[in-house]
PDB file of N, CA and C in Angstrom:
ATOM      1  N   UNK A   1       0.811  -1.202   0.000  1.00  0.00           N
ATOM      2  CA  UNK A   1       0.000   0.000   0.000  1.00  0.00           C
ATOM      3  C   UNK A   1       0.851   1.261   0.000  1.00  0.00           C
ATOM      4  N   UNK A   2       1.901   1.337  -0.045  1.00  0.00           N
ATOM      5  CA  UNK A   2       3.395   2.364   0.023  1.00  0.00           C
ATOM      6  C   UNK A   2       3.256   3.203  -1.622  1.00  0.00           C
ATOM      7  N   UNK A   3       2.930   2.473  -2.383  1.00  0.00           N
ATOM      8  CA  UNK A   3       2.826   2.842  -3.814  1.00  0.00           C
ATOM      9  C   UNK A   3       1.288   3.517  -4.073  1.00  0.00           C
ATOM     10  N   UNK A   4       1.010   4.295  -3.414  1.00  0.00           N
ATOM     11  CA  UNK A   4      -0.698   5.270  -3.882  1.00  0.00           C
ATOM     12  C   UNK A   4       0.004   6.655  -4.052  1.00  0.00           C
ATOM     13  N   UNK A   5      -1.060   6.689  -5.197  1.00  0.00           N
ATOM     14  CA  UNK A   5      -1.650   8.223  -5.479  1.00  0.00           C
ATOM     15  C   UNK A   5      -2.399   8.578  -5.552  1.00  0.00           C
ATOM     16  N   UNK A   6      -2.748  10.267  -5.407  1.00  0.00           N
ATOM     17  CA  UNK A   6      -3.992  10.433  -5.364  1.00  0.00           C
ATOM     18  C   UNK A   6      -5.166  10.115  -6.960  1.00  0.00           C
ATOM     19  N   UNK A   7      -6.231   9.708  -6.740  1.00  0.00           N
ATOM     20  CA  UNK A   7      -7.271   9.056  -7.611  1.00  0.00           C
ATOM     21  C   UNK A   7      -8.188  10.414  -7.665  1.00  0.00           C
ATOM     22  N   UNK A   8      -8.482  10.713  -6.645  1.00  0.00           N
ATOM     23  CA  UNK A   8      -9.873  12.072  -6.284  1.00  0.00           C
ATOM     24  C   UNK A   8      -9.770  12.855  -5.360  1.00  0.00           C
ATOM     25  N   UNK A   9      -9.595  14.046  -5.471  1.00  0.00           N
ATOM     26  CA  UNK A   9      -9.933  15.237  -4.482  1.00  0.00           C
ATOM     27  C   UNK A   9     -11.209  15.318  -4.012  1.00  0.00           C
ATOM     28  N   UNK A  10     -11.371  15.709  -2.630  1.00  0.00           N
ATOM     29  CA  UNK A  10     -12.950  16.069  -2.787  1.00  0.00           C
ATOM     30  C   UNK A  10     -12.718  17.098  -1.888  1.00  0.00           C
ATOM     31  N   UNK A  11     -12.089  17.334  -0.556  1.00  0.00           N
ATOM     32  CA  UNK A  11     -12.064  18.292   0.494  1.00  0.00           C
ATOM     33  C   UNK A  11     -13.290  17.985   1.223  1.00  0.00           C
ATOM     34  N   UNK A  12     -14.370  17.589   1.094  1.00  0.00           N
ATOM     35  CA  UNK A  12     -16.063  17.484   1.806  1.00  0.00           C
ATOM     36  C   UNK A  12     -16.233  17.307   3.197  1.00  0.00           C
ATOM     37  N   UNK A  13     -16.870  17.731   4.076  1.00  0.00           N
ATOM     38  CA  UNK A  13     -17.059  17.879   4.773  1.00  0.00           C
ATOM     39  C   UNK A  13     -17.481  16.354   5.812  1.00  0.00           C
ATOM     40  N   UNK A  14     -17.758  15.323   6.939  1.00  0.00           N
ATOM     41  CA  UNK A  14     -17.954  14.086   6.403  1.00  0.00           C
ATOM     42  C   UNK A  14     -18.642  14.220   7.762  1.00  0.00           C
ATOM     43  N   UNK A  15     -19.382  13.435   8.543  1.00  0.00           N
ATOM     44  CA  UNK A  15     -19.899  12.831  10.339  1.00  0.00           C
ATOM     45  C   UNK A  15     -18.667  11.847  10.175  1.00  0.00           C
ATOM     46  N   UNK A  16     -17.996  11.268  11.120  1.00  0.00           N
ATOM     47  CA  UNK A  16     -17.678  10.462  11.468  1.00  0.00           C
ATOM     48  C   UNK A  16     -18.208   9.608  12.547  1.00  0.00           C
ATOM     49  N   UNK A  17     -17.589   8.256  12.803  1.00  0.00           N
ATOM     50  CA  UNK A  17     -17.845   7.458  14.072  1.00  0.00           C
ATOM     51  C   UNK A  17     -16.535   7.186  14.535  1.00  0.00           C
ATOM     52  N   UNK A  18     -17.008   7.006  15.891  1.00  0.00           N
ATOM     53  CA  UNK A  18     -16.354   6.448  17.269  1.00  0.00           C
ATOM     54  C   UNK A  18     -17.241   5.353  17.372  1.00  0.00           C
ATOM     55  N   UNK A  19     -16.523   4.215  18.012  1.00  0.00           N
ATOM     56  CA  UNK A  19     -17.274   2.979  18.788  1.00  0.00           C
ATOM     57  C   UNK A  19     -17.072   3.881  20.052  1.00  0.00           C
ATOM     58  N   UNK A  20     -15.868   4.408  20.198  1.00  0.00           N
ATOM     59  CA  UNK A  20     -16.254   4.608  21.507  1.00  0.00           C
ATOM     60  C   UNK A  20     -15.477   6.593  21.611  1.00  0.00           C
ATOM     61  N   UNK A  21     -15.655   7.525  22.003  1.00  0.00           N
ATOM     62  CA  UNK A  21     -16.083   8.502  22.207  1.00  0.00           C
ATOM     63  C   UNK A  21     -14.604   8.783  22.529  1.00  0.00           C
ATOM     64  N   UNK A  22     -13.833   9.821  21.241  1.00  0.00           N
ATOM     65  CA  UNK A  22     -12.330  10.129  21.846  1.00  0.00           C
ATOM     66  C   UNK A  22     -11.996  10.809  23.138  1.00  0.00           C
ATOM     67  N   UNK A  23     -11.005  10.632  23.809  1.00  0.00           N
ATOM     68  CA  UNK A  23     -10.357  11.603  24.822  1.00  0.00           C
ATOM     69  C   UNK A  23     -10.341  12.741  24.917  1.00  0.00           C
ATOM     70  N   UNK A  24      -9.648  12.993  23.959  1.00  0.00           N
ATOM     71  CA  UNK A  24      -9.205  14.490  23.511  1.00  0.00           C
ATOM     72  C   UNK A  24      -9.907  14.957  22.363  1.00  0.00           C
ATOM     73  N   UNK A  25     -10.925  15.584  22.471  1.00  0.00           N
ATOM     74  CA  UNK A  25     -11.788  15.913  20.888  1.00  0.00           C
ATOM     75  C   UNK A  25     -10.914  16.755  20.367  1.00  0.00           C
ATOM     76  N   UNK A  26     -10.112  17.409  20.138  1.00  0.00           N
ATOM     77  CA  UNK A  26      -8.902  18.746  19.642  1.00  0.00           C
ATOM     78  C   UNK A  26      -7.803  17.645  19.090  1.00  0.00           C
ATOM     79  N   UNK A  27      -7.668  16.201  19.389  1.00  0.00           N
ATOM     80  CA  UNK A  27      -6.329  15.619  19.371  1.00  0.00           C
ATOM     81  C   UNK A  27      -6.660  14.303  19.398  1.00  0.00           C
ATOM     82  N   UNK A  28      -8.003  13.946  18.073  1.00  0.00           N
ATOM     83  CA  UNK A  28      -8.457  12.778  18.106  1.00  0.00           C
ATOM     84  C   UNK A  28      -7.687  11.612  17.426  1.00  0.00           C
ATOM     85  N   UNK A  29      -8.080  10.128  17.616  1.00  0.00           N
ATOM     86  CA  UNK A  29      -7.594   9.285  16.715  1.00  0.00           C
ATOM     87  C   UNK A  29      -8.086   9.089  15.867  1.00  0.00           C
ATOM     88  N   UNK A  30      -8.056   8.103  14.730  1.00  0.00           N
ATOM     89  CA  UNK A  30      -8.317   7.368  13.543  1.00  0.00           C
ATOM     90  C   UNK A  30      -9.843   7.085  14.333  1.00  0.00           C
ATOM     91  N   UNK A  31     -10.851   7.873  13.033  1.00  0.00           N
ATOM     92  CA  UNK A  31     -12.371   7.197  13.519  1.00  0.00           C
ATOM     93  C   UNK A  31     -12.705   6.256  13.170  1.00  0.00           C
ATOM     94  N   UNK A  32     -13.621   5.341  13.587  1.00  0.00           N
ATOM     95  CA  UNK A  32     -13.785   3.648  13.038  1.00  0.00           C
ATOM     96  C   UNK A  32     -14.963   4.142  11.747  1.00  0.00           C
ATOM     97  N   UNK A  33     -15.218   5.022  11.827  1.00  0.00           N
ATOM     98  CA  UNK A  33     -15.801   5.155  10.000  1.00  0.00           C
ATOM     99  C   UNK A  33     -16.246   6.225   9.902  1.00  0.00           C
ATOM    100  N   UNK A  34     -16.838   6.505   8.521  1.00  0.00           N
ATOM    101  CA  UNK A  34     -17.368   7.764   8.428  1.00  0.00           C
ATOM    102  C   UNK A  34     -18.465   7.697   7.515  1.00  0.00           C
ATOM    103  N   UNK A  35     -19.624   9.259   7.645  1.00  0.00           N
ATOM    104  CA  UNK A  35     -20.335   9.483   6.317  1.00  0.00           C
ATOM    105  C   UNK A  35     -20.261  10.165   5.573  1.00  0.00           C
ATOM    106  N   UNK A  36     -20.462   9.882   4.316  1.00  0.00           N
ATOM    107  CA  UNK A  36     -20.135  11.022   3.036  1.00  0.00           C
ATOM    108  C   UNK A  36     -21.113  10.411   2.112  1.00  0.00           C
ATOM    109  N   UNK A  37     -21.806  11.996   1.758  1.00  0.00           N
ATOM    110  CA  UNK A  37     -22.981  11.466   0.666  1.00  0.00           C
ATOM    111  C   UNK A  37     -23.633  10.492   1.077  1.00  0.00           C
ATOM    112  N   UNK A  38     -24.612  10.296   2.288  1.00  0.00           N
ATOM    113  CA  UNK A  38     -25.387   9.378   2.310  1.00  0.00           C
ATOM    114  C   UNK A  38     -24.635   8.302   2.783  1.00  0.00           C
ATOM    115  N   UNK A  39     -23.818   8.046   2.430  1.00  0.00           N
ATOM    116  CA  UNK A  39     -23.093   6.157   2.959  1.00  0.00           C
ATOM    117  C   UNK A  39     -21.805   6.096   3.974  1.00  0.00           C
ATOM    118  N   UNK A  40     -22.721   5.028   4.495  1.00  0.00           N
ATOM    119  CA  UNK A  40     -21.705   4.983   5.661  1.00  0.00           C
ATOM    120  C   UNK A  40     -20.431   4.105   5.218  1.00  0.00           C
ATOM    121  N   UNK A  41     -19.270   4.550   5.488  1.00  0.00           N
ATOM    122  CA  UNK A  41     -17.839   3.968   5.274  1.00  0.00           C
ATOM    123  C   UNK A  41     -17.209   2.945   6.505  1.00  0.00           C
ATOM    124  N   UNK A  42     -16.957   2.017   6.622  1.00  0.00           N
ATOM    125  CA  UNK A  42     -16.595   1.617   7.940  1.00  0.00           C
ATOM    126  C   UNK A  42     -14.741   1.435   7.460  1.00  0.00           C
ATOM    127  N   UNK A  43     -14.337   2.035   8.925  1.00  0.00           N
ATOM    128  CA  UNK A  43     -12.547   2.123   8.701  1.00  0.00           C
ATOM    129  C   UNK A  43     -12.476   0.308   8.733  1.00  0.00           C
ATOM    130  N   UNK A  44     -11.609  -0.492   7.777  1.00  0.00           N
ATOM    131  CA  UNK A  44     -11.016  -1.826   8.603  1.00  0.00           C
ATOM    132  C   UNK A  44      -9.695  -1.970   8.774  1.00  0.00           C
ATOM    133  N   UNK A  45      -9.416  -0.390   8.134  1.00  0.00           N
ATOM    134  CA  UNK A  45      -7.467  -0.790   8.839  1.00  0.00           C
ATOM    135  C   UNK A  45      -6.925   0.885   8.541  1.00  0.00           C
ATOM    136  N   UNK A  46      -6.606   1.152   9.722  1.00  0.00           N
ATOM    137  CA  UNK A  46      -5.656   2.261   9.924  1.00  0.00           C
ATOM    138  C   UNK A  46      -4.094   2.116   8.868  1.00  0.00           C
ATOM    139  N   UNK A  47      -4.005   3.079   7.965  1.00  0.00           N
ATOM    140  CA  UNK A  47      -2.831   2.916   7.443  1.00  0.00           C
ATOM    141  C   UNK A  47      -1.746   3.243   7.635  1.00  0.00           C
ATOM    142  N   UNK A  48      -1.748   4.711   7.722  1.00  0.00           N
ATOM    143  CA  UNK A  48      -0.890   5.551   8.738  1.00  0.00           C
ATOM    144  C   UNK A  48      -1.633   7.393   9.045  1.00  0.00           C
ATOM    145  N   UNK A  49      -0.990   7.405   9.864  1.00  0.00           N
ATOM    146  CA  UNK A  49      -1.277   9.055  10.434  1.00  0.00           C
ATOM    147  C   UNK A  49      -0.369  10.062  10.523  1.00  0.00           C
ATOM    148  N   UNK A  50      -0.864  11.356  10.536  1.00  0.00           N
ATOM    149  CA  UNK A  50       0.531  12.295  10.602  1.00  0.00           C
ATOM    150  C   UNK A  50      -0.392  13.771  10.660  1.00  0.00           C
ATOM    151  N   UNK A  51       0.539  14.524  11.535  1.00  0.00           N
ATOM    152  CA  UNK A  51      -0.072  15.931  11.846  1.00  0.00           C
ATOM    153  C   UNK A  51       0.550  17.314  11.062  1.00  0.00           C
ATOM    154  N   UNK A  52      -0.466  18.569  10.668  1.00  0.00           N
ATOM    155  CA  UNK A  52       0.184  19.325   9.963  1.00  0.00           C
ATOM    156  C   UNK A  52      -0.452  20.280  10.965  1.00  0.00           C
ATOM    157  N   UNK A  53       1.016  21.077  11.696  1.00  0.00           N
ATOM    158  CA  UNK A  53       0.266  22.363  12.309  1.00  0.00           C
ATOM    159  C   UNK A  53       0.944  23.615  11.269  1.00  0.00           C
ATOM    160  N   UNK A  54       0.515  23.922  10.356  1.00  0.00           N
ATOM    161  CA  UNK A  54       0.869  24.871   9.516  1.00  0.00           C
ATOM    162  C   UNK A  54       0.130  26.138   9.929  1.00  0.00           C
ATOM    163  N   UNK A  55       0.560  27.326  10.013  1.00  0.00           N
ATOM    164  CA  UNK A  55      -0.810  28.206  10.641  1.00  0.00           C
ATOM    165  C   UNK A  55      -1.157  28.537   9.042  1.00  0.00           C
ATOM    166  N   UNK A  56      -2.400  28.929   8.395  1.00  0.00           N
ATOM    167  CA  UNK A  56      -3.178  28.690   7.417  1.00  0.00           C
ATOM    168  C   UNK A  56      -3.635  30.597   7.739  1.00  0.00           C
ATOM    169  N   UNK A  57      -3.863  31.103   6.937  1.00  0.00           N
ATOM    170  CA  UNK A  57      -4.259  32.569   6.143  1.00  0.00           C
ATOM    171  C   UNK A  57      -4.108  33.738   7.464  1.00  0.00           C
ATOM    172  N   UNK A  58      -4.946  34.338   8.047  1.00  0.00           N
ATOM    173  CA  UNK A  58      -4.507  35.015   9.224  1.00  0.00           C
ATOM    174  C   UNK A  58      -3.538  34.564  10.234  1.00  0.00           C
ATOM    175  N   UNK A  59      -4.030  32.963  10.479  1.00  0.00           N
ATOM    176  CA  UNK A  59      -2.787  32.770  11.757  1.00  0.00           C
ATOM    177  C   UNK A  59      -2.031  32.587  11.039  1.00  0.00           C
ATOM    178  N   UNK A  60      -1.292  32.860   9.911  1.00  0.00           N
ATOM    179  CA  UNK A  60       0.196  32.394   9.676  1.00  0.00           C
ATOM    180  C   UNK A  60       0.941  33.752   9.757  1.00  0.00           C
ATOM    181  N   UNK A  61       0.206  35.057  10.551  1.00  0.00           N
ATOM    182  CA  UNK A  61       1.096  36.319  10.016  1.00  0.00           C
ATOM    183  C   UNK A  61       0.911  36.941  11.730  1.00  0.00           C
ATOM    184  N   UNK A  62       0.179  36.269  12.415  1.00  0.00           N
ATOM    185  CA  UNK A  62      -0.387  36.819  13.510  1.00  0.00           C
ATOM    186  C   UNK A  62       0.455  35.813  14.911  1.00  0.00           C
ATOM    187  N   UNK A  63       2.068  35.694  14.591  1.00  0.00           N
ATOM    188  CA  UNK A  63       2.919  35.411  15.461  1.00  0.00           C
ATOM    189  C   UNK A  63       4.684  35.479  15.707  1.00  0.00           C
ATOM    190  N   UNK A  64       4.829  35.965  16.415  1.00  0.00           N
ATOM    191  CA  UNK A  64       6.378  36.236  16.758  1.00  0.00           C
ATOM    192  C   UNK A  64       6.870  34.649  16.128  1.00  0.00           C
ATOM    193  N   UNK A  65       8.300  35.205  15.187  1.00  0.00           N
ATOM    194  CA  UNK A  65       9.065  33.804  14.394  1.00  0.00           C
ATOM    195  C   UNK A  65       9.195  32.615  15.207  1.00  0.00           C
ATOM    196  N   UNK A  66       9.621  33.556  16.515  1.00  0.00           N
ATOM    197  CA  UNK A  66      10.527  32.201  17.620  1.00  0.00           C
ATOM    198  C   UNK A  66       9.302  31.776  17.814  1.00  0.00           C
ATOM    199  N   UNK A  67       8.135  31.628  18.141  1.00  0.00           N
ATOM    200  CA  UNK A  67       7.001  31.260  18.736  1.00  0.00           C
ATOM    201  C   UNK A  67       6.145  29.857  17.795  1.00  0.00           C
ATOM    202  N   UNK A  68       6.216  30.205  16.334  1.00  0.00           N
ATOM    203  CA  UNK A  68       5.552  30.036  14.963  1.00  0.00           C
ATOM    204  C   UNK A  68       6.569  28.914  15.147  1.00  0.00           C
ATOM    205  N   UNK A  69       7.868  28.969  15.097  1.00  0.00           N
ATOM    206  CA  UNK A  69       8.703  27.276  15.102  1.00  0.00           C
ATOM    207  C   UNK A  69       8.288  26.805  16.352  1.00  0.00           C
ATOM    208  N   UNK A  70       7.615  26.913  17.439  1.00  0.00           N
ATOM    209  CA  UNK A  70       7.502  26.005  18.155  1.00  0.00           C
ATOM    210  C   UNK A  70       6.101  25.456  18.060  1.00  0.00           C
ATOM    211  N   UNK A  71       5.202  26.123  17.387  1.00  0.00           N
ATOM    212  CA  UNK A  71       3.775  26.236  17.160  1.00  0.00           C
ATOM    213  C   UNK A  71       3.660  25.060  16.351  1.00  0.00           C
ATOM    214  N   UNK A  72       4.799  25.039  15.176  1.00  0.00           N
ATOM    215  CA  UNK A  72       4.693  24.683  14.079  1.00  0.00           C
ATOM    216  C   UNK A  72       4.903  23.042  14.442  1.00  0.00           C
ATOM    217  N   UNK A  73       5.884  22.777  15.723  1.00  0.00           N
ATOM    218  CA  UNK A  73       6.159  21.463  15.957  1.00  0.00           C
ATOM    219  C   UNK A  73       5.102  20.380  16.931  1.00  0.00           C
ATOM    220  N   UNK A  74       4.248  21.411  17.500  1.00  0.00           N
ATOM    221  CA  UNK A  74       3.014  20.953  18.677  1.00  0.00           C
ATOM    222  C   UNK A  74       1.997  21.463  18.510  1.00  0.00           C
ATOM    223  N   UNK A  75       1.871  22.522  17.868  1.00  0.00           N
ATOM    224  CA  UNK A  75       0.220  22.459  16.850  1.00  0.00           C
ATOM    225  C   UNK A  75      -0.005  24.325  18.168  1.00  0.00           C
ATOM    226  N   UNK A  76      -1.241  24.521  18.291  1.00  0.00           N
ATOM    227  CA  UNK A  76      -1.581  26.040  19.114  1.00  0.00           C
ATOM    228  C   UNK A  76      -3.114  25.926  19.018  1.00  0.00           C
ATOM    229  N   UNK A  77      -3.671  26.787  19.644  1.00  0.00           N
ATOM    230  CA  UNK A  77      -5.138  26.861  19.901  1.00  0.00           C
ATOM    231  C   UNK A  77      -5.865  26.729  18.577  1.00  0.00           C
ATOM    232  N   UNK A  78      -6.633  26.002  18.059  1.00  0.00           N
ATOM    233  CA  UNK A  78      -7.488  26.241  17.226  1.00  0.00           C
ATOM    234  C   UNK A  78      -6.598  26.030  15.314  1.00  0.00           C
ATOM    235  N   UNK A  79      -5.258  25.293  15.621  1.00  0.00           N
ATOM    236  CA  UNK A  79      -4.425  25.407  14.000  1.00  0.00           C
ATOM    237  C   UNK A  79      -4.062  24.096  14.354  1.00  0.00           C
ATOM    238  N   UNK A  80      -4.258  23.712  13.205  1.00  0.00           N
ATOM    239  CA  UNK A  80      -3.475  22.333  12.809  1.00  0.00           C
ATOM    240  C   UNK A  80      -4.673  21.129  12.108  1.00  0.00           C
ATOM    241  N   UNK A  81      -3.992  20.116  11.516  1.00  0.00           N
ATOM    242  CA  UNK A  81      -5.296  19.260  11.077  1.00  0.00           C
ATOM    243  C   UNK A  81      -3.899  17.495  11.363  1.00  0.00           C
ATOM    244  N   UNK A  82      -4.964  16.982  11.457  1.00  0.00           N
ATOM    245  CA  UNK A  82      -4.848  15.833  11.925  1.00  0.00           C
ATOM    246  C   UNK A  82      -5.150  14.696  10.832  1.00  0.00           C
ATOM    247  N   UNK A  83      -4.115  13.662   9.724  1.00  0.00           N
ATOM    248  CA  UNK A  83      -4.413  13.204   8.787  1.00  0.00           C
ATOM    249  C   UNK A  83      -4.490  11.976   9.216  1.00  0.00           C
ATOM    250  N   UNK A  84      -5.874  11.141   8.288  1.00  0.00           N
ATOM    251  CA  UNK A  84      -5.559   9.687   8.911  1.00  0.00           C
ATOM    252  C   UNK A  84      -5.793   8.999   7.360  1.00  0.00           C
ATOM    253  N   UNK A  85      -4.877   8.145   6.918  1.00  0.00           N
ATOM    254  CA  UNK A  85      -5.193   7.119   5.718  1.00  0.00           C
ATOM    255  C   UNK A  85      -5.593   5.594   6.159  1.00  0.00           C
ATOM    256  N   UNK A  86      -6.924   5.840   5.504  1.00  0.00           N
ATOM    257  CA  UNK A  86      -7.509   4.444   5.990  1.00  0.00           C
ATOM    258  C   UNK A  86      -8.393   3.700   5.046  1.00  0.00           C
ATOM    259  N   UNK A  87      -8.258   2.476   4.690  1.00  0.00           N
ATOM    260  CA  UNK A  87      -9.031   1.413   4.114  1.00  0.00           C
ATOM    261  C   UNK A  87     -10.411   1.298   5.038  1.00  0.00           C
ATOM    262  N   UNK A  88     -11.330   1.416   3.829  1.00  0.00           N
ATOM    263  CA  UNK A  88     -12.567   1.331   4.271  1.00  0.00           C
ATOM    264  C   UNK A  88     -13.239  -0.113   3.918  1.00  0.00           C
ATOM    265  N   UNK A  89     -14.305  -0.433   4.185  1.00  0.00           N
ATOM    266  CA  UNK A  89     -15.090  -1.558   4.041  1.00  0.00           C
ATOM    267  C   UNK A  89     -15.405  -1.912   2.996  1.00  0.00           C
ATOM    268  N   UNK A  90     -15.279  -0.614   1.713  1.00  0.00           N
ATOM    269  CA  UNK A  90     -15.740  -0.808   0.138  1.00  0.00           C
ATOM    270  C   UNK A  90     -14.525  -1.081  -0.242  1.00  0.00           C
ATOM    271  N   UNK A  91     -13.250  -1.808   0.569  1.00  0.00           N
ATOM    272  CA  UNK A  91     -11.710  -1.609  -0.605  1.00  0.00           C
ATOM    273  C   UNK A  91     -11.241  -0.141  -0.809  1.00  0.00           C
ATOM    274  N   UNK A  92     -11.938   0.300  -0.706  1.00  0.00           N
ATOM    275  CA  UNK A  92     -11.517   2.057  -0.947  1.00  0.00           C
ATOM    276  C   UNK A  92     -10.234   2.715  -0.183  1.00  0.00           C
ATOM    277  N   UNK A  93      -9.088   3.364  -0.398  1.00  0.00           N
ATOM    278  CA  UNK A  93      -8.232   3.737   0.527  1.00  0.00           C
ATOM    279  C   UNK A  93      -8.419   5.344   0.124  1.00  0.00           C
ATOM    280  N   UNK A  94      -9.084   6.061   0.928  1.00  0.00           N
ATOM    281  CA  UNK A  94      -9.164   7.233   1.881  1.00  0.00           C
ATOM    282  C   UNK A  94      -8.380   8.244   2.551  1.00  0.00           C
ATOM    283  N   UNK A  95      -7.920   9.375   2.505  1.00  0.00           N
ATOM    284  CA  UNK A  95      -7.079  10.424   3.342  1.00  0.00           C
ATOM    285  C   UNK A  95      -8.289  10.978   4.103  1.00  0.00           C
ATOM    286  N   UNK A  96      -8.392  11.304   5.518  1.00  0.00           N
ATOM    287  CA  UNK A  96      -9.474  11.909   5.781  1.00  0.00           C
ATOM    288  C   UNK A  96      -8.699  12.763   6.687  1.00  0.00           C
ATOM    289  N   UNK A  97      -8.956  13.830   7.475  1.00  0.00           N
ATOM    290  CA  UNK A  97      -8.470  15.183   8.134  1.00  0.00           C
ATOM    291  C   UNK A  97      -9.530  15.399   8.961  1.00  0.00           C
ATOM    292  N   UNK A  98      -8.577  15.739  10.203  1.00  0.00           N
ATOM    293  CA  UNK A  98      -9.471  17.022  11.049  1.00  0.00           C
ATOM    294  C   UNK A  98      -8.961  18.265  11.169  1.00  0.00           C
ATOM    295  N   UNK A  99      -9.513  19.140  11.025  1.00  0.00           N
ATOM    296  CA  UNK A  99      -9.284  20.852  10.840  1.00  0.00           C
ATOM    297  C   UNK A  99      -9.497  21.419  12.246  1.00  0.00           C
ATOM    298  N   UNK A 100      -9.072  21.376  13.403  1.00  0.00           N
ATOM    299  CA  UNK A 100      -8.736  22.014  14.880  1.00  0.00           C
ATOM    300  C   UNK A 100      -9.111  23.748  14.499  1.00  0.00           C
ATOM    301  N   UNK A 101      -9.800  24.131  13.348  1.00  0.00           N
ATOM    302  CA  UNK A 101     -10.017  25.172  13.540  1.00  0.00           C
ATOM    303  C   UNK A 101     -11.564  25.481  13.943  1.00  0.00           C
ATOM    304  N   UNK A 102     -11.693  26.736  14.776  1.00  0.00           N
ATOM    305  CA  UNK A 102     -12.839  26.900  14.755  1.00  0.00           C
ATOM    306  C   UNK A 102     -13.789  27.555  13.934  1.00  0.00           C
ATOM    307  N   UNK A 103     -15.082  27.190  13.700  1.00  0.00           N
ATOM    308  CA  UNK A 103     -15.630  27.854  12.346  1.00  0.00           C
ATOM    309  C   UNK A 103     -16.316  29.209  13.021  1.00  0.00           C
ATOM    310  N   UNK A 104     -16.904  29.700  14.358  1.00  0.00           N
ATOM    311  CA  UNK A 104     -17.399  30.909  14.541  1.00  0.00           C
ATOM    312  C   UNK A 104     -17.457  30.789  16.100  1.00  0.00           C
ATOM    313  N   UNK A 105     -17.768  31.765  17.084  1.00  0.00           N
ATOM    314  CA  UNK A 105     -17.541  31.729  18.283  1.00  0.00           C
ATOM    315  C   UNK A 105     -19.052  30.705  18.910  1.00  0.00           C
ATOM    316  N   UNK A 106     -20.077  30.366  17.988  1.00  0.00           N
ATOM    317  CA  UNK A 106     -20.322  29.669  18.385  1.00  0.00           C
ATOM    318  C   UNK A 106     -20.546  28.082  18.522  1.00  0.00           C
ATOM    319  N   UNK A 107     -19.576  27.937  17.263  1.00  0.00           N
ATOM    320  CA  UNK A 107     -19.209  26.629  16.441  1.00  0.00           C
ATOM    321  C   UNK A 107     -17.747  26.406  16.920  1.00  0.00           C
ATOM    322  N   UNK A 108     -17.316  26.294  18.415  1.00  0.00           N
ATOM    323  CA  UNK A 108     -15.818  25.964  18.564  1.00  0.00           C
ATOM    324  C   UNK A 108     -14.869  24.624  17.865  1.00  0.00           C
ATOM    325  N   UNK A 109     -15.741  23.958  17.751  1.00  0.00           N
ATOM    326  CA  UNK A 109     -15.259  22.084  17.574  1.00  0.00           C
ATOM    327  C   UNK A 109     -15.077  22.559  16.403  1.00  0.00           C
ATOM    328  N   UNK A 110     -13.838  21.914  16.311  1.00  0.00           N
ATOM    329  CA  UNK A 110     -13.310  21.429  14.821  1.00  0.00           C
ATOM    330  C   UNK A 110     -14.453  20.697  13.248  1.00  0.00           C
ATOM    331  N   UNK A 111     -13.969  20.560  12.332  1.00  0.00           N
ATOM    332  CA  UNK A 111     -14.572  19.809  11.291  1.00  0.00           C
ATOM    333  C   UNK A 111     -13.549  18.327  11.049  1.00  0.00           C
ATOM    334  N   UNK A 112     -14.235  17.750  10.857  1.00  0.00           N
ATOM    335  CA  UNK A 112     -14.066  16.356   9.719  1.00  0.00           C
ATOM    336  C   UNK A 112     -14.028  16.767   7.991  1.00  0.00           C
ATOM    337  N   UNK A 113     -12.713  16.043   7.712  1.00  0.00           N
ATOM    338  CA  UNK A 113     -12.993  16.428   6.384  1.00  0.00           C
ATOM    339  C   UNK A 113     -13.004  15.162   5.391  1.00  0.00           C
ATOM    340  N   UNK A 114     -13.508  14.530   4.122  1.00  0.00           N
ATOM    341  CA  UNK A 114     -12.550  13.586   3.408  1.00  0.00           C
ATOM    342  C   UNK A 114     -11.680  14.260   2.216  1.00  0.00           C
ATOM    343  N   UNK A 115     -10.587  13.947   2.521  1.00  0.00           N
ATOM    344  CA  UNK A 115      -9.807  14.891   1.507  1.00  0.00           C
ATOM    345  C   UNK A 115      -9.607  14.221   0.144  1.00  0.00           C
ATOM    346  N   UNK A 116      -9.448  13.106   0.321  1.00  0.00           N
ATOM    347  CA  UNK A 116      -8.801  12.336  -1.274  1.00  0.00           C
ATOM    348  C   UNK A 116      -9.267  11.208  -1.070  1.00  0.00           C
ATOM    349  N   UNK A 117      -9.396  10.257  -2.417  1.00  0.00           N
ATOM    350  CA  UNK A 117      -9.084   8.624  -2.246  1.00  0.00           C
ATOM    351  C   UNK A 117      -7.547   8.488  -3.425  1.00  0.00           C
ATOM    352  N   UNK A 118      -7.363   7.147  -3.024  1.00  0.00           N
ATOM    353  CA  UNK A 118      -6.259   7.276  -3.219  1.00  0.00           C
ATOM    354  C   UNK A 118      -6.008   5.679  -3.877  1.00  0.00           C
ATOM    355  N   UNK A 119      -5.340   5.312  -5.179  1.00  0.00           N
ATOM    356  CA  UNK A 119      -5.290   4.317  -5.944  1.00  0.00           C
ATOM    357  C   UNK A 119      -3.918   3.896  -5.744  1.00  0.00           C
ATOM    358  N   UNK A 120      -3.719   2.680  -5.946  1.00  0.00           N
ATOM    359  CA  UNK A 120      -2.405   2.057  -5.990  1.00  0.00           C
ATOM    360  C   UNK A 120      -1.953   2.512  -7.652  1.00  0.00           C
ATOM    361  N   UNK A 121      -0.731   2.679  -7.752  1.00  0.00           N
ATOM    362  CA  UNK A 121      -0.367   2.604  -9.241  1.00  0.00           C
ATOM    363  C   UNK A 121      -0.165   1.645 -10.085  1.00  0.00           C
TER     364      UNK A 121
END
């Protein structure tokens, strides 16, 4: 599975599931599935994971340098997204994201996203 590329963009927005209800909602794991368009996806194998705290359009200008490299290595209030590649129940292999940003002061929680699927070559 080392040999994928991306097949489809989508960026979309998705519900996910928990069997069981993360720890840390800001600093979640791999969800056991998700929905998009109507259908439910079930995860059956975690592929790998990896974090991007990049600060993204205002927060990337709205911090002292020395601060922004340490930001950049442990993520900061409300920046960063959280990638998980995972095989779903249809054979399908999946990039999905969480976005730690907040959408308005009264929408604090982050989004779910599905970002890509992804084909072997």
């Amino acid at each position: 599975m080392s040999d994928l590329t991306p097949l489809h963009f989508y960026d979309d927005p998705i519900e996910v599931i928990f069997d069981s209800p993360p720890a840390l909602e800001k600093s979640p794991p791999c969800p056991n599935g998700f929905i998009w368009n109507g259908k439910t996806f079930r995860v059956t194998e975690s592929l790998s994971e990896w974090a991007d705290f990049t600060r993204r359009g205002r927060a990337a200008k709205n911090m002292r340098p020395k601060h922004a490299v340490v930001a950049a290595g442990r993520g900061s209030l409300n920046v960063g997204r959280f990638y998980f590649r995972v095989k779903a129940d249809s054979g399908q292999v999946f990039d999905l994201y969480y976005d730690r940003a907040m959408k308005n002061v009264d929408n604090r929680k982050g989004q779910w996203f599905l970002y890509r699927e992804m084909s072997a070559l």
